[in-house]
N, C-alpha and C. Protein backbone atom coordinates (compact mmCIF):
# COMPACT_ATOMS: atom_id res chain seq x y z
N UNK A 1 -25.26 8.10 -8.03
CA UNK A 1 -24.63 7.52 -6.85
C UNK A 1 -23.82 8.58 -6.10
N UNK A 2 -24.09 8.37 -4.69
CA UNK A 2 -22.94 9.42 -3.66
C UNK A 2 -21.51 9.22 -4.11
N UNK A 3 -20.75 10.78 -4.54
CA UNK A 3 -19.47 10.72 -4.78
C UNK A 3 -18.66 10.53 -3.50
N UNK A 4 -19.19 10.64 -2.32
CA UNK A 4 -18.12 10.78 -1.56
C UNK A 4 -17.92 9.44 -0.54
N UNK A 5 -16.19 9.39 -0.17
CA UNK A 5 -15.91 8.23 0.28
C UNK A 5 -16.08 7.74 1.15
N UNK A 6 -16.72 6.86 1.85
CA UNK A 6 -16.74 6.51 3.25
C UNK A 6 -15.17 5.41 3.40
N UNK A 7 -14.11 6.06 4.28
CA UNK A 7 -13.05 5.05 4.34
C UNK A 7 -12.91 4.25 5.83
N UNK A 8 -12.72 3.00 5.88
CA UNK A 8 -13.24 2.34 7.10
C UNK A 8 -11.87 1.89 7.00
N UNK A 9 -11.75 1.61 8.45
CA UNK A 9 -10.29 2.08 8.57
C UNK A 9 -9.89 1.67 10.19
N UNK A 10 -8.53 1.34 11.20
CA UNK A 10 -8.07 1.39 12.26
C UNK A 10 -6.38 1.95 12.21
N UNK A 11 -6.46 2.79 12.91
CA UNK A 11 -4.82 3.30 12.91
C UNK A 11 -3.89 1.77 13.04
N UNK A 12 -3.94 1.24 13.45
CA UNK A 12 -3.26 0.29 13.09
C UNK A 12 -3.51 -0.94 12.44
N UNK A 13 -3.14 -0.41 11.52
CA UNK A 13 -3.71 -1.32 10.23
C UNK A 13 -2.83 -0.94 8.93
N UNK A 14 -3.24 -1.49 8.09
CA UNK A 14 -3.04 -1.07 6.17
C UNK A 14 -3.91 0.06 6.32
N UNK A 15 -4.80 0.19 7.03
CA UNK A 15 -5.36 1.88 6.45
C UNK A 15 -4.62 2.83 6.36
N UNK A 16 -3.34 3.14 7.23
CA UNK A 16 -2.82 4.30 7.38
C UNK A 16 -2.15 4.25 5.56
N UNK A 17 -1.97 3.43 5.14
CA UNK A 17 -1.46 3.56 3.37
C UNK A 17 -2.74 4.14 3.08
N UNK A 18 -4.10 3.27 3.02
CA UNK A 18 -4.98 4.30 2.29
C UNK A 18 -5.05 5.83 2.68
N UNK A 19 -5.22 5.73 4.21
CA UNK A 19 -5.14 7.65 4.38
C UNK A 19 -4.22 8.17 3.95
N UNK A 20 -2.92 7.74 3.74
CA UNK A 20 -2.17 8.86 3.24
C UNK A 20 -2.67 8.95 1.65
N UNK A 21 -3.23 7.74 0.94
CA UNK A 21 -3.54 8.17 -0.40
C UNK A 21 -4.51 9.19 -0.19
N UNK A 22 -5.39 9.38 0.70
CA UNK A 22 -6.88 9.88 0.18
C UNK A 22 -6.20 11.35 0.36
N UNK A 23 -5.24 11.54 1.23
CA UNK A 23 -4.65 13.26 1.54
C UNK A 23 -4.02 13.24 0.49
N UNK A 24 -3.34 12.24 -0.36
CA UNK A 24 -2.64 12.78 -1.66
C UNK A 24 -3.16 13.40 -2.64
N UNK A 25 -4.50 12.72 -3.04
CA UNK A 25 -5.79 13.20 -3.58
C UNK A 25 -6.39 14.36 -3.16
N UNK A 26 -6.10 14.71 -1.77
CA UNK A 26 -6.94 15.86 -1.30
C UNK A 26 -8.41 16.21 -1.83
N UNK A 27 -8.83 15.08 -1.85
CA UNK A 27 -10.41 14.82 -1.78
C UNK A 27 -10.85 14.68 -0.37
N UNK A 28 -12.77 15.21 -0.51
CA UNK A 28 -12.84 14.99 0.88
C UNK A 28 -13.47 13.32 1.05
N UNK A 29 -13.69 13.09 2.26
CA UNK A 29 -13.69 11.50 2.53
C UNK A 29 -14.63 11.34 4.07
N UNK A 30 -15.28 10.47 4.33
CA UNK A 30 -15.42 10.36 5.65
C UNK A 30 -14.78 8.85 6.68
N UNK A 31 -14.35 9.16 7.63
CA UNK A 31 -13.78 8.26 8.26
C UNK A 31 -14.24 7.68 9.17
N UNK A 32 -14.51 6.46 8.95
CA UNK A 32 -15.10 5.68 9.81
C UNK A 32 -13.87 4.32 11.03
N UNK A 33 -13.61 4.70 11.88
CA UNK A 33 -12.42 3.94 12.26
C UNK A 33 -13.19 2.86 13.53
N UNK A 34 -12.79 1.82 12.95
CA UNK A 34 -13.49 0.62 13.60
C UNK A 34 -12.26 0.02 15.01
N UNK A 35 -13.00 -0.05 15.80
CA UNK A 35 -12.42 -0.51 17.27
C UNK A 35 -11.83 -2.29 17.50
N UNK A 36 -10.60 -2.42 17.19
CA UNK A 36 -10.46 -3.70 17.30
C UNK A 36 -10.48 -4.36 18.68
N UNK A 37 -10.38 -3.77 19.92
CA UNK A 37 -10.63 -4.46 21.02
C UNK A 37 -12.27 -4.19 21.17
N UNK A 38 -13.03 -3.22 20.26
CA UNK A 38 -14.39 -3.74 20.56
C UNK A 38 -14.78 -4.75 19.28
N UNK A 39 -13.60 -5.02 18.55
CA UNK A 39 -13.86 -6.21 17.89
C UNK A 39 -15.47 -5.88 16.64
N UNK A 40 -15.11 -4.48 16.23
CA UNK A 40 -16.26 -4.08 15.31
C UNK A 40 -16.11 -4.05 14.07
N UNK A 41 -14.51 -4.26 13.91
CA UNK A 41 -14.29 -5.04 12.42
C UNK A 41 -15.14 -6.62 12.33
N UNK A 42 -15.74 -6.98 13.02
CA UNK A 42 -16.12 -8.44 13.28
C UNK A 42 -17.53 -8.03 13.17
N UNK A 43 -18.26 -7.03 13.65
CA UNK A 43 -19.70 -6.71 13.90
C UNK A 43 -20.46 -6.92 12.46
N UNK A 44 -21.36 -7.81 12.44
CA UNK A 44 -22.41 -7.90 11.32
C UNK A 44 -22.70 -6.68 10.00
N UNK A 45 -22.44 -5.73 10.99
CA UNK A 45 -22.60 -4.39 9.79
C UNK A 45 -21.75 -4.46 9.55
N UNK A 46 -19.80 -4.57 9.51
CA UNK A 46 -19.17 -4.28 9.09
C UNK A 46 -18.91 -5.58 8.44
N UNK A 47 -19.38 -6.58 8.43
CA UNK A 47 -19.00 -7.88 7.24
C UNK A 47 -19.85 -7.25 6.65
N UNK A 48 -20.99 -7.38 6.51
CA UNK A 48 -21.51 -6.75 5.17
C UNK A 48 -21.09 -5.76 4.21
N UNK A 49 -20.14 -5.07 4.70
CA UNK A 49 -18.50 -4.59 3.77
C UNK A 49 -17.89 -5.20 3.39
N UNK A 50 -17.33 -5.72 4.20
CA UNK A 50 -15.55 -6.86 4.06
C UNK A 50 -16.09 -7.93 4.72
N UNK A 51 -16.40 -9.18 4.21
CA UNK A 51 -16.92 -10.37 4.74
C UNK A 51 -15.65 -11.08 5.18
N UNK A 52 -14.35 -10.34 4.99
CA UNK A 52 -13.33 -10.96 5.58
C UNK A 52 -12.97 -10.23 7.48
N UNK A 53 -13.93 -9.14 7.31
CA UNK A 53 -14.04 -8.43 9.15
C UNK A 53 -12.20 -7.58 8.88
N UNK A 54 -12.06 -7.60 7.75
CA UNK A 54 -10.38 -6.87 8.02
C UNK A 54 -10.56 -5.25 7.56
N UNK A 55 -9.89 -4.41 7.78
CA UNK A 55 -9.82 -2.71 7.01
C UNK A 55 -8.44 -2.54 6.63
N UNK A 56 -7.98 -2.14 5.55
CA UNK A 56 -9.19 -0.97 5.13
C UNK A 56 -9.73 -1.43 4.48
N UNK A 57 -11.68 -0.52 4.07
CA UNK A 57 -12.12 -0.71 2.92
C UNK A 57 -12.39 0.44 2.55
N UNK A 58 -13.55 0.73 1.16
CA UNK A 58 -13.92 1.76 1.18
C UNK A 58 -15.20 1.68 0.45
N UNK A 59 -16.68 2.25 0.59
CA UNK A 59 -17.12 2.56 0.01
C UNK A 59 -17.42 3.95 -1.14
N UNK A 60 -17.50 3.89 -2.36
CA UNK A 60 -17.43 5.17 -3.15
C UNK A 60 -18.60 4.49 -4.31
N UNK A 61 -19.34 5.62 -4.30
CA UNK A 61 -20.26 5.45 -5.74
C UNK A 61 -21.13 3.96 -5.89
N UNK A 62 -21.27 3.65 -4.45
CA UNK A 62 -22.09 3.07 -4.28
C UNK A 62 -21.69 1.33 -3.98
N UNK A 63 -20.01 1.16 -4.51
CA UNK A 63 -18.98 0.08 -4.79
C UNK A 63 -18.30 0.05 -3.55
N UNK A 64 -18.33 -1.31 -2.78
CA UNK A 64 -17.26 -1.42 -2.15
C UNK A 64 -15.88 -2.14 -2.63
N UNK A 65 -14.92 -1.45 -2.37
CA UNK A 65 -13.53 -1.83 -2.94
C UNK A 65 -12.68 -1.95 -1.22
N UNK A 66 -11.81 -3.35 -1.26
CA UNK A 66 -11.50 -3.58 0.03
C UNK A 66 -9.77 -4.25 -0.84
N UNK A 67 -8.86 -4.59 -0.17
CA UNK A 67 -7.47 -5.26 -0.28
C UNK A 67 -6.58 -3.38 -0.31
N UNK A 68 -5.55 -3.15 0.37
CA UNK A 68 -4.73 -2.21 -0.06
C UNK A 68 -4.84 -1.62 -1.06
N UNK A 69 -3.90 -2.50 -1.77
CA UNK A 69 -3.45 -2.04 -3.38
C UNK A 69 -4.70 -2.13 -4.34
N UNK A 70 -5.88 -2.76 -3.98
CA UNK A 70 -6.47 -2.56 -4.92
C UNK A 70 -7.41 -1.02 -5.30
N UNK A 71 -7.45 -0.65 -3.33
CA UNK A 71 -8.01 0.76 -3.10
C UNK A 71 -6.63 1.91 -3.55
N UNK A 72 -5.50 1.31 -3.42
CA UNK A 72 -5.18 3.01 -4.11
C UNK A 72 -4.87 2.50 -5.47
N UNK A 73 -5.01 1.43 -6.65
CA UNK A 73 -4.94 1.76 -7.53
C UNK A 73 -5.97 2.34 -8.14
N UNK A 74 -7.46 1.55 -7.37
CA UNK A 74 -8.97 2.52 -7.59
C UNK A 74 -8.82 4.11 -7.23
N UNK A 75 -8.67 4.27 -6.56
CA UNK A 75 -8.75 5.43 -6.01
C UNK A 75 -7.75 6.83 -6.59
N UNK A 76 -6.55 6.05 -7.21
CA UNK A 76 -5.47 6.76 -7.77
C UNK A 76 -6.15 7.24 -9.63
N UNK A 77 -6.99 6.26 -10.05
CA UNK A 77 -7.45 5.85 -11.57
C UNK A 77 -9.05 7.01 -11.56
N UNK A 78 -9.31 7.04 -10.30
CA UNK A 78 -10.76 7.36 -10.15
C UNK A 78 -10.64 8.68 -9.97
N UNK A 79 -9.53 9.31 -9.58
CA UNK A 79 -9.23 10.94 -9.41
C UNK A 79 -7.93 11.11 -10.30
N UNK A 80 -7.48 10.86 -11.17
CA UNK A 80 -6.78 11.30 -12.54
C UNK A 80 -6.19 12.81 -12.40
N UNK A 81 -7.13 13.65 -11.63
CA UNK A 81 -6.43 14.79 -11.70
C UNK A 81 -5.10 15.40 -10.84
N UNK A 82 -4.99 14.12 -9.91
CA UNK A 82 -3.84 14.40 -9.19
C UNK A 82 -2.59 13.51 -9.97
N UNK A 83 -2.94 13.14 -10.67
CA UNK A 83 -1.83 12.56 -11.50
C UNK A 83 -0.83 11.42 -10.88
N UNK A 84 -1.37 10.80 -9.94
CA UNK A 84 -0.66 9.54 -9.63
C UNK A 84 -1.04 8.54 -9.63
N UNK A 85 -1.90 8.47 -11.21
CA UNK A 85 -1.86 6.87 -11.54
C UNK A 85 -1.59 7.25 -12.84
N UNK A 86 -0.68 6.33 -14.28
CA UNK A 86 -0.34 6.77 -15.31
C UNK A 86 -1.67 6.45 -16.36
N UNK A 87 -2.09 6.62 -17.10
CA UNK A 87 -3.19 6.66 -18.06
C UNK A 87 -3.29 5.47 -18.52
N UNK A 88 -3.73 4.55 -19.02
CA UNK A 88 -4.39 3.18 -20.04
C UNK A 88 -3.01 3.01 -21.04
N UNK A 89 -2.82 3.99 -21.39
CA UNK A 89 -2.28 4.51 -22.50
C UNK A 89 -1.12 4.24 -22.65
N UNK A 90 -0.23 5.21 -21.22
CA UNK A 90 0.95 5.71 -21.14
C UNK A 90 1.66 4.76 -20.68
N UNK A 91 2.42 4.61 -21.47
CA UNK A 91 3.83 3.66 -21.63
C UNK A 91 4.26 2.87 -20.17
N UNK A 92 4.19 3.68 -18.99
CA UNK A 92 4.68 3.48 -17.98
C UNK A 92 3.53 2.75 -16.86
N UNK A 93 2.29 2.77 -17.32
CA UNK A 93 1.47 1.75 -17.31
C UNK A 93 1.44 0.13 -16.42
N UNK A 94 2.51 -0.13 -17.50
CA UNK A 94 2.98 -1.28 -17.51
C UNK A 94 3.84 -1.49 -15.59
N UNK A 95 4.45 -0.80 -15.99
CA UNK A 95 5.57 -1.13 -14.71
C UNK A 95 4.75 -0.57 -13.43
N UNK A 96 3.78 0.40 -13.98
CA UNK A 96 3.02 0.90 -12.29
C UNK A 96 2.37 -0.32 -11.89
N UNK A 97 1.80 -0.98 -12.67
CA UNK A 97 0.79 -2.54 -12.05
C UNK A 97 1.57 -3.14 -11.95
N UNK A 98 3.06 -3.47 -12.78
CA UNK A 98 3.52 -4.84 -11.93
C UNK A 98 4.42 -4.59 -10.59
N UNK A 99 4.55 -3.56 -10.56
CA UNK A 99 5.14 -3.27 -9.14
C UNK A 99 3.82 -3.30 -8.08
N UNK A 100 2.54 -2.73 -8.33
CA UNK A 100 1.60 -3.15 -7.25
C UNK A 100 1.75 -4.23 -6.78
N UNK A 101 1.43 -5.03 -7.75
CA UNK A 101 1.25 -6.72 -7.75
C UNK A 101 2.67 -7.20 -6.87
N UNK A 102 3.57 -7.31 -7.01
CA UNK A 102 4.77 -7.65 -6.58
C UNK A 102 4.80 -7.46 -5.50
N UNK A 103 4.15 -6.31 -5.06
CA UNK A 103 4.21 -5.83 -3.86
C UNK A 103 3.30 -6.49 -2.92
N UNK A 104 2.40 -6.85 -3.33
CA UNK A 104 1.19 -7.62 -2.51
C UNK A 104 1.41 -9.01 -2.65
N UNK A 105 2.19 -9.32 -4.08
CA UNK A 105 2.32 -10.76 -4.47
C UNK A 105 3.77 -11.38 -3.80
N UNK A 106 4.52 -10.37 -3.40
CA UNK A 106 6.09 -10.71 -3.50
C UNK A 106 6.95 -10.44 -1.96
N UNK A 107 6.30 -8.96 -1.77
CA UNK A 107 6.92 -8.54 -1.07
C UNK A 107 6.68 -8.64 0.52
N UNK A 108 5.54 -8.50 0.49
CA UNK A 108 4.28 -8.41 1.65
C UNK A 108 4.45 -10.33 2.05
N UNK A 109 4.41 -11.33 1.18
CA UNK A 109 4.53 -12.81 1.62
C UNK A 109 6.07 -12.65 2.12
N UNK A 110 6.81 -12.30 1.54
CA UNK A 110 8.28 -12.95 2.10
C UNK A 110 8.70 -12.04 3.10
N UNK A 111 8.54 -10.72 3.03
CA UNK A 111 8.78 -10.00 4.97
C UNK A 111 7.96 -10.94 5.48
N UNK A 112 7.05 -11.06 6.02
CA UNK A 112 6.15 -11.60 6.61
C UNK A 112 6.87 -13.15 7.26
N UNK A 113 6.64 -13.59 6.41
CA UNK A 113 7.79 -15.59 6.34
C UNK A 113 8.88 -15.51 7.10
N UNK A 114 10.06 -14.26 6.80
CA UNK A 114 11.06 -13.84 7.11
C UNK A 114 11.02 -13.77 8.73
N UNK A 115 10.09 -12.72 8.76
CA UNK A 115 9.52 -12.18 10.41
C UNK A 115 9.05 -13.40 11.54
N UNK A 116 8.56 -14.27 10.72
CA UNK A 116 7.51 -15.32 11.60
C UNK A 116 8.71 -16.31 11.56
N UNK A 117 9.46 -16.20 11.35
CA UNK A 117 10.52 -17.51 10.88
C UNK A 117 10.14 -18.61 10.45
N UNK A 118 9.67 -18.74 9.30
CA UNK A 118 8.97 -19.94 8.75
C UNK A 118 10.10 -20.21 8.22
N UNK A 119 10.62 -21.92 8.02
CA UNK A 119 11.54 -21.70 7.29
C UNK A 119 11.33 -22.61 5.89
N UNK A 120 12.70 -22.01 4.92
CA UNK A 120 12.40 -21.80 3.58
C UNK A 120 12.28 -23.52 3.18
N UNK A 121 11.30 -23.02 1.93
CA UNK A 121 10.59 -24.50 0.90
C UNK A 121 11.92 -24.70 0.38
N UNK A 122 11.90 -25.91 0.32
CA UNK A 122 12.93 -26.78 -0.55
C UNK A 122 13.08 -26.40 -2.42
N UNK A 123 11.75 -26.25 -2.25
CA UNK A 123 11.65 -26.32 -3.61
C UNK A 123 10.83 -24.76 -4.05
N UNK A 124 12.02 -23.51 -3.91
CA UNK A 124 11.22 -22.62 -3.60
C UNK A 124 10.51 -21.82 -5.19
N UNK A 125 10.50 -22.71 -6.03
CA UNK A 125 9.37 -22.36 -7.37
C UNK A 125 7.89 -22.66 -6.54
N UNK A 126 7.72 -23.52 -5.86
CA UNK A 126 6.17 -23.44 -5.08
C UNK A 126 6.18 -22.25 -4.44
N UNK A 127 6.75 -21.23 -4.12
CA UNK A 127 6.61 -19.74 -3.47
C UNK A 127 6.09 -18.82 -4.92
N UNK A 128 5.00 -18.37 -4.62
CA UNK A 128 4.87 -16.65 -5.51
C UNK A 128 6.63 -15.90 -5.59
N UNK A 129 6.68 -15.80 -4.71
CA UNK A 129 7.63 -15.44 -4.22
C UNK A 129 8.83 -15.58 -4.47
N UNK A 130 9.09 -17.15 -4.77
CA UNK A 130 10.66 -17.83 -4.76
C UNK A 130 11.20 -17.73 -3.56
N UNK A 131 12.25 -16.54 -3.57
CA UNK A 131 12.82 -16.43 -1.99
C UNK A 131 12.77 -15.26 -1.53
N UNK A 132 13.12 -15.04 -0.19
CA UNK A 132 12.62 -13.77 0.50
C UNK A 132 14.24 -12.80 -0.53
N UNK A 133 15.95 -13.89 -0.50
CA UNK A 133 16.68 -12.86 -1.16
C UNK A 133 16.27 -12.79 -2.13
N UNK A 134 15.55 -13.35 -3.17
CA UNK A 134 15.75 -12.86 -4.46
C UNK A 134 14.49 -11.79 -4.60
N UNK A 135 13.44 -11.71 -3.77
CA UNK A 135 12.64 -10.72 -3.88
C UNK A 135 12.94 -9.42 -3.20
N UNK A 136 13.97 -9.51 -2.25
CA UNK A 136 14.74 -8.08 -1.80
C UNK A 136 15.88 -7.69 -3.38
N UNK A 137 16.49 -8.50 -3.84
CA UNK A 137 17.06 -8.47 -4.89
C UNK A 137 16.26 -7.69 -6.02
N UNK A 138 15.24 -8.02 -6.32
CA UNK A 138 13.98 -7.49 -7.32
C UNK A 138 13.90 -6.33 -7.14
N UNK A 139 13.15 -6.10 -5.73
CA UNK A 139 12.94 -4.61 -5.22
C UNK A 139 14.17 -3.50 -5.47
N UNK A 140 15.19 -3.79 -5.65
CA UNK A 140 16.64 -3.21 -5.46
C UNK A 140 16.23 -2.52 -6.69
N UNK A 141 15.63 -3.33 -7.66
CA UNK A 141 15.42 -3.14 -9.21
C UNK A 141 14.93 -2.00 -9.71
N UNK A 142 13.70 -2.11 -8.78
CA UNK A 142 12.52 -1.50 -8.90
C UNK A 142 12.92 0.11 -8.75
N UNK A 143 13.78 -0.24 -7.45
CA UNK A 143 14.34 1.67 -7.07
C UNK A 143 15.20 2.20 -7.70
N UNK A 144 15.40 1.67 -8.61
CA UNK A 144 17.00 1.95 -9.47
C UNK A 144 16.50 2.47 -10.88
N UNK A 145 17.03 3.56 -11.49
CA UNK A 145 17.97 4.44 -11.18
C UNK A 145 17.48 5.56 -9.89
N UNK A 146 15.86 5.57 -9.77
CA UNK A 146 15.06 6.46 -9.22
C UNK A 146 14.84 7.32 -9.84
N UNK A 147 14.09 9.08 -8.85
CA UNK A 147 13.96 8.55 -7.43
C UNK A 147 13.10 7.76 -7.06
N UNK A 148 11.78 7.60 -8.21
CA UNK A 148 10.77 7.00 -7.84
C UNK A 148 10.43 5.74 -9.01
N UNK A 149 9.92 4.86 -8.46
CA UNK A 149 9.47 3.55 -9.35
C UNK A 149 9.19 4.26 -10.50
N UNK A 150 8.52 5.39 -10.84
CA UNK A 150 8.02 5.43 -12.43
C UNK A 150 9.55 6.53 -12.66
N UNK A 151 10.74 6.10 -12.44
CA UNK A 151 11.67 7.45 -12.65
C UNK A 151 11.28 8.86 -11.61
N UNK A 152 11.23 10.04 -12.30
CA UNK A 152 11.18 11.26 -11.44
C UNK A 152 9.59 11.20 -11.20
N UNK A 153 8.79 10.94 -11.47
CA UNK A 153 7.47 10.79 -11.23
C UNK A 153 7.00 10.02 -9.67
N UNK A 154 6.83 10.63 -8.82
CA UNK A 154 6.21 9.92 -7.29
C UNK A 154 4.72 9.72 -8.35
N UNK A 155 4.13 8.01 -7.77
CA UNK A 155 2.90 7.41 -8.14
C UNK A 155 2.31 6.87 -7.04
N UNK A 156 1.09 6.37 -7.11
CA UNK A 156 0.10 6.01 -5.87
C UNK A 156 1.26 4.51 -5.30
N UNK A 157 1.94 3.99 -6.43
CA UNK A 157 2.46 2.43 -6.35
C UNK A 157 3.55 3.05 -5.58
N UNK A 158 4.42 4.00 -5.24
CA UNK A 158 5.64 4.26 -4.63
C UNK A 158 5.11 4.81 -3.37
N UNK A 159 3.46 5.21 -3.10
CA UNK A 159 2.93 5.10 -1.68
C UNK A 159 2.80 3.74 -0.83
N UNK A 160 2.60 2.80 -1.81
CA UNK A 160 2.28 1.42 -1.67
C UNK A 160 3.22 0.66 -1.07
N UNK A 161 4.41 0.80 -2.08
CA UNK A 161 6.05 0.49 -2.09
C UNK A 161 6.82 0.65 -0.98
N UNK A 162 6.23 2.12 -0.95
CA UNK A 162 7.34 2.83 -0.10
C UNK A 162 6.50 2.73 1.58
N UNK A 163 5.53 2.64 1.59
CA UNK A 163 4.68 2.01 3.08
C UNK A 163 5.27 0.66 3.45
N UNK A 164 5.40 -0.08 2.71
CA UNK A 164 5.91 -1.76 2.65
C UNK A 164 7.15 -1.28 3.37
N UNK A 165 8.24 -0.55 2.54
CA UNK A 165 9.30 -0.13 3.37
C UNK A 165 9.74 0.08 4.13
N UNK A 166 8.74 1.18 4.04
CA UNK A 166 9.04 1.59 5.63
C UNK A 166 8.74 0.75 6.88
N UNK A 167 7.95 -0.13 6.75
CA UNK A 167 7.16 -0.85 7.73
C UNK A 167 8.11 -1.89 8.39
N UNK A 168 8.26 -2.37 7.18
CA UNK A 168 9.97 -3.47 7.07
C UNK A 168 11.15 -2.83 7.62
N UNK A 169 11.73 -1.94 7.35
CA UNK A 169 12.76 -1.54 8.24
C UNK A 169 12.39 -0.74 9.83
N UNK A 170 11.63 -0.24 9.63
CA UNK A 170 10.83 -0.08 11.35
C UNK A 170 10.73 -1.90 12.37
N UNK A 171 10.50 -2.58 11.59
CA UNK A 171 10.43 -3.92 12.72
C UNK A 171 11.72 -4.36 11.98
N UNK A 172 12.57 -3.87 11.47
CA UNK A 172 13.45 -5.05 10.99
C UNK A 172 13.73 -6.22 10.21
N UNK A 173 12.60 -6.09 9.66
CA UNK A 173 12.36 -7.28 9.00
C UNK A 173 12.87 -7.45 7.63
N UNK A 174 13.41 -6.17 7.03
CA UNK A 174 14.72 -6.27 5.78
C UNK A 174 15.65 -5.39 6.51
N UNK A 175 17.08 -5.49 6.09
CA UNK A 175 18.06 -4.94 6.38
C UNK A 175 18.07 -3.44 6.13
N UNK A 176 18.38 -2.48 6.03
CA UNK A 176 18.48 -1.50 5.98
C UNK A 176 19.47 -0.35 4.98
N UNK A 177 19.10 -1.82 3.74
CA UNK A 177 20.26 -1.04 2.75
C UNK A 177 19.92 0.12 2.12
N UNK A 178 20.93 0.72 1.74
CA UNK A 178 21.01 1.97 1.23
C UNK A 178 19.83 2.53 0.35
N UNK A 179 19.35 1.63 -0.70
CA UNK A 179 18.41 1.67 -1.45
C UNK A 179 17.40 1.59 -1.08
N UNK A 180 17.14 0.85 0.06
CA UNK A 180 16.04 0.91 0.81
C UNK A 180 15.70 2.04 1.39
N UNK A 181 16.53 2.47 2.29
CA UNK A 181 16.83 3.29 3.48
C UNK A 181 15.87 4.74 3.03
N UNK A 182 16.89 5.27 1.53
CA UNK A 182 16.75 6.34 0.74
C UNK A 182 15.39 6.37 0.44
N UNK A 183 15.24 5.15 -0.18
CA UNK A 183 13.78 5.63 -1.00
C UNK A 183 12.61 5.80 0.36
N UNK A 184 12.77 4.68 1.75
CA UNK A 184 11.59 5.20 2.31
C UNK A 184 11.86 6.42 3.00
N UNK A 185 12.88 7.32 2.81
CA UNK A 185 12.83 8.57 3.03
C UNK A 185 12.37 9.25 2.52
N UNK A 186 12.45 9.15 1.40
CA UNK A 186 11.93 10.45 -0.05
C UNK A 186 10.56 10.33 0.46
N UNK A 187 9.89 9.47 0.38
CA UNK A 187 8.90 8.91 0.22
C UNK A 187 7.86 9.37 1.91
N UNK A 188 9.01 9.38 2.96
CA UNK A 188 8.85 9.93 3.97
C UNK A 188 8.40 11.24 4.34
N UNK A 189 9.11 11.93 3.34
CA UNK A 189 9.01 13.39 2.97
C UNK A 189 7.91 14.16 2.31
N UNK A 190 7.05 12.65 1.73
CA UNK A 190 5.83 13.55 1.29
C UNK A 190 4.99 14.67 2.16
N UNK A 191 4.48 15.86 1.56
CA UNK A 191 3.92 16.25 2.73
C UNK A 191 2.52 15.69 3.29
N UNK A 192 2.06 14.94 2.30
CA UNK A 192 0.43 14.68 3.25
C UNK A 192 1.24 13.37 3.67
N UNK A 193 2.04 12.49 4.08
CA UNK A 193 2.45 11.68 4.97
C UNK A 193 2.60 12.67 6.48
N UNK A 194 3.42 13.22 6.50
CA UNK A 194 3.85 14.68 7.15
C UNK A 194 2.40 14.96 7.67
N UNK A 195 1.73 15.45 7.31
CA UNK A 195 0.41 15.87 7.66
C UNK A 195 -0.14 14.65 8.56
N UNK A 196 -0.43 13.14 8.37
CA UNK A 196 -0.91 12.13 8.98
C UNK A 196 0.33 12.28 10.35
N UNK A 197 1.09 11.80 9.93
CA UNK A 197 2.28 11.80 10.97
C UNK A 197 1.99 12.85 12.76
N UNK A 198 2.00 14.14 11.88
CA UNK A 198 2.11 15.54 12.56
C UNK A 198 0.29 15.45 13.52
N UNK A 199 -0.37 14.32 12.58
CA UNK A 199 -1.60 14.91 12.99
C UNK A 199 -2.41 16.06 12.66
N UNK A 200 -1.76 16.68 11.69
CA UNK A 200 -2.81 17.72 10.58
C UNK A 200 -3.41 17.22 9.70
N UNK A 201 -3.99 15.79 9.58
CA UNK A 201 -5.15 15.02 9.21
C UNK A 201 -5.83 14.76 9.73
């Protein structure tokens, strides 16, 4: 099967998290960026990718893999040699997946709710979620002691994390606490972010 990636993709979108993974990897990739006012995330060839018409996805090795987090935990597991996904093995394992999850399960629903002003369930055990404070509360968790979710170790999940972040305090949609603030800086500072940013991607 062809090793190399085809990543489908619109600058404004969740792709820009996958591109910055694929520059973290510094693998090569090809980019395919689909036109949403020509509405070609919708075009017949491209459901036959993502039957949901959304990006990013990606094809590799013949597999299409589509949702965020599920492409950079693939993608982080599938190139090992850059070392930002932790091994089967390694202890820290544990906390790299449940912070993905949280993040797609937790974090991503309650900005969102927050933003749209939906307002809160009565009975908020029917939320994944619970509440939008107690899942800003969680996250607080997550960054603590630092600098990065796995400790001193930056991982594909603190690209993930730290995209969520940033995204959220750019519209406002969490406050701008300290813990926040910091980490989507560090995190800011990567250089292949830097590189997308600058346009040397």
């Amino acid at each position: 099967m062809a090793e190399k990636i085809v990543f489908y993709t619109n600058p404004m979108s969740r792709g820009r998290i996958v591109h910055w993974l694929l520059e973290e990897l510094s693998i090569p990739y090809e980019t395919k960026t689909l036109s949403f006012e020509k509405r070609e995330h919708k075009a017949p060839e491209y459901l036959s990718v993502n039957p949901m018409g959304k990006v990013p996805a990606i094809v590799h090795r013949g597999v299409v893999v589509t949702e965020t987090p599920a492409i950079c935990m693939y993608l982080a597991d599938a190139f090992p040699a850059a070392g930002l996904a932790p091994a089967l093995d390694d202890p820290q394992r544990g906390t790299y997946v449940r912070w993905f999850f949280f993040g797609a399960g937790c974090i991503e629903p309650a900005v969102v709710d927050k933003m749209l002003g939906r307002p809160p369930v009565e009975r908020k055990g029917t939320l994944g979620y619970g509440s939008y404070e107690d899942t800003l509360k969680a996250l607080e968790t997550a960054l603590s002691p630092g600098p990065f979710i796995l400790g001193q170790r930056f991982s594909a999940v603190d690209l993930y994390i730290g995209a969520e972040i940033q995204w959220a305090l750019m519209t406002k949609a969490i406050e701008p606490r300290p813990s926040f603030q910091q980490y989507a800086d560090r995190c800011a500072a990567r250089p292949a972010l830097q590189r997308l940013t600058t346009g040397g991607a």
